[in-house]
Protein backbone atom coordinates (compact mmCIF):
# COMPACT_ATOMS: atom_id res chain seq x y z
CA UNK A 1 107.69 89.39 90.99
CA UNK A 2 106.30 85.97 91.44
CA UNK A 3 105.77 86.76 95.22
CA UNK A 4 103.28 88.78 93.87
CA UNK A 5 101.49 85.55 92.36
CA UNK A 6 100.39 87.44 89.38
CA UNK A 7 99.56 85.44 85.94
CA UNK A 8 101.62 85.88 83.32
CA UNK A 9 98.99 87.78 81.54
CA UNK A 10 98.39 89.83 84.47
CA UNK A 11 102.16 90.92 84.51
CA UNK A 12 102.71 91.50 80.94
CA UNK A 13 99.38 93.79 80.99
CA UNK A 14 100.10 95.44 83.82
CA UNK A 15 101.33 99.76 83.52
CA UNK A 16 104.70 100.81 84.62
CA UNK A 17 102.64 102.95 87.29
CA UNK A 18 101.60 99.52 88.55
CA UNK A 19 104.81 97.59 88.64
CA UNK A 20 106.53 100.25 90.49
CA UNK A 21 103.56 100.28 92.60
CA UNK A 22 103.88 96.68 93.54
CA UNK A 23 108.16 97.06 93.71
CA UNK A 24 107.62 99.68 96.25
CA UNK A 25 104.54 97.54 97.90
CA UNK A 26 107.74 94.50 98.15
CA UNK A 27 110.41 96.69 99.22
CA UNK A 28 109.02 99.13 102.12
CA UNK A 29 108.40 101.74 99.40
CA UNK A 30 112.41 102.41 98.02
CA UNK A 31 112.25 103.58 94.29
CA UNK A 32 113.79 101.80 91.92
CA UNK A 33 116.52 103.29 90.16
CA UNK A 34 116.14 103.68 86.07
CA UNK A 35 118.69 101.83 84.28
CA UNK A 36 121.61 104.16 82.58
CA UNK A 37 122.83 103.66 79.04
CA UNK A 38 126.01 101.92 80.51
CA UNK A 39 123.74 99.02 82.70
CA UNK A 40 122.00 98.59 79.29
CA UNK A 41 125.05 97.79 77.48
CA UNK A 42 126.50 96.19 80.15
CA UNK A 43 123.36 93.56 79.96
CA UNK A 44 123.83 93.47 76.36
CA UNK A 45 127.34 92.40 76.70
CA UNK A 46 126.34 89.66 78.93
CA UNK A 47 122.86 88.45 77.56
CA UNK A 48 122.93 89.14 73.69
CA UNK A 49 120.47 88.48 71.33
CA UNK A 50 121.66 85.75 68.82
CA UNK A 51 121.64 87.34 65.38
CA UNK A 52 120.82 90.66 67.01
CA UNK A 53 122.48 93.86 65.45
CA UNK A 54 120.85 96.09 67.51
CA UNK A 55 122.51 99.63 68.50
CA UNK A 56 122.51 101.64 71.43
């Protein structure tokens, strides 16, 4: 999102209503797709937390 040129702040503040509103702004206004239980743990699986027991 740093085409966007938002702060840091400005991102981490921002709504979900306003992300997707700036995705869709980027992309010619295709949804994103919510993530499914199996992405989740598949990013898990690749980018876990050290010390993390964390369940699904």
């Amino acid at each position: 999102m740093s085409i966007l040129r938002w702060s840091p702040e400005t991102f981490w503040r921002a709504t979900p209503r306003e992300l997707m509103a700036a995705w869709e702004g980027l992309h010619g206004g295709r949804r994103l797709e919510p993530a499914l239980n199996g992405d989740l743990r598949r990013l898990m699986g690749a980018f876990p937390d050290e010390g993390s027991s964390h369940a699904i």
